[in-house]
Protein backbone atom coordinates (compact mmCIF):
# COMPACT_ATOMS: atom_id res chain seq x y z
CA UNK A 1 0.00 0.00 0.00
CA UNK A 2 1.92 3.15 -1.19
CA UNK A 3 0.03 5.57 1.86
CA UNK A 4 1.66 2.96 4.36
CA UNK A 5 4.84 2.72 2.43
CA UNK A 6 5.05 6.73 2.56
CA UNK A 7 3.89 6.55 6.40
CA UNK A 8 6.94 4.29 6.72
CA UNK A 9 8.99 6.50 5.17
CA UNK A 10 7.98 9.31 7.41
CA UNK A 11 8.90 7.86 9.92
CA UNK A 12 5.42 5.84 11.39
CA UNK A 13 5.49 2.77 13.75
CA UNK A 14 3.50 0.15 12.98
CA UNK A 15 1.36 0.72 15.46
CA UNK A 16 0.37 4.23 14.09
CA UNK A 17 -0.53 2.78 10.81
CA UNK A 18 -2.32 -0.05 12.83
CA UNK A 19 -4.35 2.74 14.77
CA UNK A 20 -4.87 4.42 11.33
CA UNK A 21 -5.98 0.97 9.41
CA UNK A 22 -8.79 0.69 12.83
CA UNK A 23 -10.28 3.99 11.84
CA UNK A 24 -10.40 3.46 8.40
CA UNK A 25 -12.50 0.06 9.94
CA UNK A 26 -14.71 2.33 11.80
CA UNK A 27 -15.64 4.68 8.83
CA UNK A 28 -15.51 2.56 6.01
CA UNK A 29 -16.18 -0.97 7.47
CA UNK A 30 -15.70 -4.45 6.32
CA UNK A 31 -14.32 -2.79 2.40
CA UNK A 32 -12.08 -0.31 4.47
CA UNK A 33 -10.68 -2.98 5.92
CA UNK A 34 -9.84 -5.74 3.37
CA UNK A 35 -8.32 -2.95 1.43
CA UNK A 36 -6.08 -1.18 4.66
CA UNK A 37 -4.78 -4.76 5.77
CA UNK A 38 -2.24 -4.66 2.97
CA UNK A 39 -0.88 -1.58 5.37
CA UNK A 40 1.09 -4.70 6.90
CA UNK A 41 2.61 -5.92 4.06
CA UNK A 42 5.93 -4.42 4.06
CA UNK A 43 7.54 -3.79 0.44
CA UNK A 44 11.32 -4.73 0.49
């Protein structure tokens, strides 16, 4: 996910893009979710 992959970058834990992907949960719900999981996958 290039947003997570810039938040990364930025200097984000994981656990701020974790809190981030449980928002996006809250707002968007099950869709939000499926699509913010790939926040985890880390691109080498």
């Amino acid at each position: 996910m290039i947003t997570a992959n810039r938040a990364r970058a930025a200097g984000a834990t994981e656990a701020e893009i974790k809190e981030a992907v449980e928002v996006a949960y809250l707002f968007g719900g099950t869709p939000a979710l499926v699509t913010a999981v790939n926040a985890f996958r880390a691109s080498a």
